[in-house]
Protein backbone atom coordinates (compact mmCIF):
# COMPACT_ATOMS: atom_id res chain seq x y z
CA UNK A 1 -1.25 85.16 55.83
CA UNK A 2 -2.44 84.43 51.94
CA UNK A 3 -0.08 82.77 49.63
CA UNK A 4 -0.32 83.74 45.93
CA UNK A 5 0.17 80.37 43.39
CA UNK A 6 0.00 82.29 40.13
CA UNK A 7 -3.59 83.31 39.59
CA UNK A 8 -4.70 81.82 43.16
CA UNK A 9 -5.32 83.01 46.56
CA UNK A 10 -5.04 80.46 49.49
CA UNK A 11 -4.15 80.54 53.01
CA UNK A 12 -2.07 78.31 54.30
CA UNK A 13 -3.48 76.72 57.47
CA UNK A 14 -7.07 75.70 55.04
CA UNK A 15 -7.26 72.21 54.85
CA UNK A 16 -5.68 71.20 51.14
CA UNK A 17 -8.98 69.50 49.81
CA UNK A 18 -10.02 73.27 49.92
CA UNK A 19 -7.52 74.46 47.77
CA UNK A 20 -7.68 74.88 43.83
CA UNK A 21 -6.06 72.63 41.47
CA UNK A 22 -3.84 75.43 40.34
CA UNK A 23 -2.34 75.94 43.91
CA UNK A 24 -2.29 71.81 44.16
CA UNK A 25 -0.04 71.92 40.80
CA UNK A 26 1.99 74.95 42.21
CA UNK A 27 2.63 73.31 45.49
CA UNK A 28 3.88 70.19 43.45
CA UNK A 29 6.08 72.05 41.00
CA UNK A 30 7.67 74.47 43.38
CA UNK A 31 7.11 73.42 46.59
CA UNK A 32 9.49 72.46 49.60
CA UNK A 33 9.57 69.21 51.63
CA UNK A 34 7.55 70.22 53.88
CA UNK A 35 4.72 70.80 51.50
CA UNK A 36 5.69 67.60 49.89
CA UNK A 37 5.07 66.12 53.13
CA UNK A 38 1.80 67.40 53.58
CA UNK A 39 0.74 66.46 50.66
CA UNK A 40 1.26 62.68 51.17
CA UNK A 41 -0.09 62.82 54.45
CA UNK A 42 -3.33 64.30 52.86
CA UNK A 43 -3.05 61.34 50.08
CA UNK A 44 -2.51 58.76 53.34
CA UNK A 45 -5.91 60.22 55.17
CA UNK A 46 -7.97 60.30 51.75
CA UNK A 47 -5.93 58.10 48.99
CA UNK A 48 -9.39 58.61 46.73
CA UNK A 49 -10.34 62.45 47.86
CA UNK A 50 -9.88 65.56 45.98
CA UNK A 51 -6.40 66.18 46.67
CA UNK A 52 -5.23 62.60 45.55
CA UNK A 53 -7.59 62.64 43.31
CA UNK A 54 -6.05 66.34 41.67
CA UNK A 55 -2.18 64.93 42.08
CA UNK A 56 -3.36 61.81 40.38
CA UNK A 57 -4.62 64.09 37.22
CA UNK A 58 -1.23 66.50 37.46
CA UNK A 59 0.63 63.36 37.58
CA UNK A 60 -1.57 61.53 34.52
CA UNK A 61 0.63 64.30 32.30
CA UNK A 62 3.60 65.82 34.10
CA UNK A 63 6.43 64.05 35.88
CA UNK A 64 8.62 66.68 38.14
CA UNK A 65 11.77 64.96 39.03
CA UNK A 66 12.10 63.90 41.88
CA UNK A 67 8.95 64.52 43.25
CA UNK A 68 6.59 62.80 40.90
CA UNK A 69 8.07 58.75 41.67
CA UNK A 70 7.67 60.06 45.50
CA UNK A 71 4.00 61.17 45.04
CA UNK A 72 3.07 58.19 42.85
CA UNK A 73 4.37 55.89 45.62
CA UNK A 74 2.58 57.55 47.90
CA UNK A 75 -0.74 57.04 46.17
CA UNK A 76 0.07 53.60 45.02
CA UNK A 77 1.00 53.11 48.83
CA UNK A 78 -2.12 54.70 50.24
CA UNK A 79 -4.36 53.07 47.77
CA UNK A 80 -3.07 49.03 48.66
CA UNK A 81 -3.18 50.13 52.38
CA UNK A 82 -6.86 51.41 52.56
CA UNK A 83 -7.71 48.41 50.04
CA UNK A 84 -6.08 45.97 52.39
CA UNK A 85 -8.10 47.56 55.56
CA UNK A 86 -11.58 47.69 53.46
CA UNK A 87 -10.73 43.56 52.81
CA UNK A 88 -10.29 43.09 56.17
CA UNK A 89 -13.52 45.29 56.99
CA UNK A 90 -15.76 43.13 55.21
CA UNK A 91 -14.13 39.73 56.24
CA UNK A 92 -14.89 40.62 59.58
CA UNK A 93 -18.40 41.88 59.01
CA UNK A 94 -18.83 38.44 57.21
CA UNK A 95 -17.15 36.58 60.55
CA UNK A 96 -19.74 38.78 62.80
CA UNK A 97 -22.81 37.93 60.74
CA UNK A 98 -22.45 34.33 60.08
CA UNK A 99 -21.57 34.29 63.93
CA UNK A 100 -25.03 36.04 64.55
CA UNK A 101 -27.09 34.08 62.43
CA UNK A 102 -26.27 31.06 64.23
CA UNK A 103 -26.24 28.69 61.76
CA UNK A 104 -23.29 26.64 60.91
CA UNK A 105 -20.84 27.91 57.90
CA UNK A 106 -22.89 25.35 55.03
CA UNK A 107 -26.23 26.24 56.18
CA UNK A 108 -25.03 29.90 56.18
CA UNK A 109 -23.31 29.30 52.55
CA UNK A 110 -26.54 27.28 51.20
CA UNK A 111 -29.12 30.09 52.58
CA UNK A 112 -27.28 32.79 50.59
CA UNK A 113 -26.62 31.12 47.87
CA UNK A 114 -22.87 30.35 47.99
CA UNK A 115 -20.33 27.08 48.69
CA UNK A 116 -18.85 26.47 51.87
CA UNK A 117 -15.63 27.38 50.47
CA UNK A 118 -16.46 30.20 48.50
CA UNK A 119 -17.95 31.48 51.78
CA UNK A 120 -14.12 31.06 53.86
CA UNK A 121 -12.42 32.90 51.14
CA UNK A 122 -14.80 35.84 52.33
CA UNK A 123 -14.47 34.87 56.21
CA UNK A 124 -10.78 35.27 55.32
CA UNK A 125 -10.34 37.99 53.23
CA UNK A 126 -8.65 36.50 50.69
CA UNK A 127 -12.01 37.48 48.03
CA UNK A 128 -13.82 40.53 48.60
CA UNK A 129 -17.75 39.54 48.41
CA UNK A 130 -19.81 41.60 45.64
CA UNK A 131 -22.18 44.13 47.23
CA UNK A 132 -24.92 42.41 45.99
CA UNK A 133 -24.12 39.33 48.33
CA UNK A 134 -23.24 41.58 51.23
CA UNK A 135 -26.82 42.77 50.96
CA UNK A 136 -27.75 39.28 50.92
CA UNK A 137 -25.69 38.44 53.91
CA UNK A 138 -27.22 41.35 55.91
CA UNK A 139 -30.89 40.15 54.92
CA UNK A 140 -30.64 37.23 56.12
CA UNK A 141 -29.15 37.49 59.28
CA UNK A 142 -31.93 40.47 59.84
CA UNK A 143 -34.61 38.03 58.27
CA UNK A 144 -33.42 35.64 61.51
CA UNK A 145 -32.99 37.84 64.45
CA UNK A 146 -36.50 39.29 63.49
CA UNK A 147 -37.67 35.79 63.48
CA UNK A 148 -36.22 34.82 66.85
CA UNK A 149 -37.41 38.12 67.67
CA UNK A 150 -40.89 37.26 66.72
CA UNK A 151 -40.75 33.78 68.47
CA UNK A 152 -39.21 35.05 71.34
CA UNK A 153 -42.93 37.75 71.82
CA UNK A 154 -45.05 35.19 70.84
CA UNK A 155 -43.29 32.75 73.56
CA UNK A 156 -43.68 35.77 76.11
CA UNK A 157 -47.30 36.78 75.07
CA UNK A 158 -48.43 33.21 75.39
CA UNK A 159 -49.90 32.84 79.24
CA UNK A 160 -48.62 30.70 81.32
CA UNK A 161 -50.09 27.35 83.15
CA UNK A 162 -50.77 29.38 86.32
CA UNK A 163 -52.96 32.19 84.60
CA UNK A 164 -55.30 29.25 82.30
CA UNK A 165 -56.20 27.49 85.29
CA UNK A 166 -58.03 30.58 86.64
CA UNK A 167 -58.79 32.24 89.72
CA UNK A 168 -57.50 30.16 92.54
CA UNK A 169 -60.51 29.34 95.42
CA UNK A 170 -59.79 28.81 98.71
CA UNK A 171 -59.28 30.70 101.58
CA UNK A 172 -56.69 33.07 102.06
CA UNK A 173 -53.53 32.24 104.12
């Protein structure tokens, strides 16, 4: 089955970041609650994709009644979620690499550049770090596994007491 929005041709079982703006705006303006519904749910899986992204512009100059305070809550609601979930990403990334660096939280904080403070608020997700000290988080902690990594070969390549004494003599047992 195709549905006609004005000038438009869609079916209805394509995924909505498929559909044109003009069926978007149609769907908005004369749709049930059903569609409604789908609509947020799209905004809920992707509160920056295409289809938020396309009510957000509809919504930057119309206001349907009704429907317009519902879809702007939805996007303001989507939005704080996923931003609360990303905060939470990185504080935990920042837990799990000061935790494999080994080093304790100040020597962590003074080899990247930061306080030991400054360096909790990101532990904690109370402030997001810039990218630019993520990258500098992430270097370091590779910078020190491939170090132990490199101590850890040399230690193994090394020989042994056994092998620089040389061949044994004697008789065999």
């Amino acid at each position: 089955m195709t549905v006609t929005f004005r000038n438009v041709d869609v079916r209805p079982d394509e995924p909505l970041e498929t559909w044109p703006y003009e069926a978007i705006v149609t769907m908005i303006e004369r749709g049930t609650i059903t569609d409604w519904a789908r609509l947020t749910r799209e905004i809920r899986r992707r509160p920056w994709g295409a289809v938020a992204r396309q009510v957000e512009h509809y919504l930057g100059y119309e206001q349907p009644w009704g429907v317009g305070p519902l879809l702007q809550r939805a996007l303001a609601g989507a939005r704080a979620e996923r931003a609360a979930d990303e905060r939470c990403a990185v504080a935990a990334e920042v837990r799990e690499l000061v935790a494999r660096s080994g080093l304790s939280t100040r020597a962590f904080a003074d080899a990247i550049g930061t306080s030991r403070p400054r360096l909790s608020t990101y532990r904690s997700g109370r402030v997001t770090p810039s990218a630019a000290m993520m990258l500098r988080m992430r270097a370091l902690v590779d910078d020190l596994e491939h170090s132990a990594s490199l101590s850890r070969n040399l230690a193994d390549a090394t020989p042994s007491s056994d092998t620089r004494s040389g061949p044994r003599t004697g008789a065999p047992s």
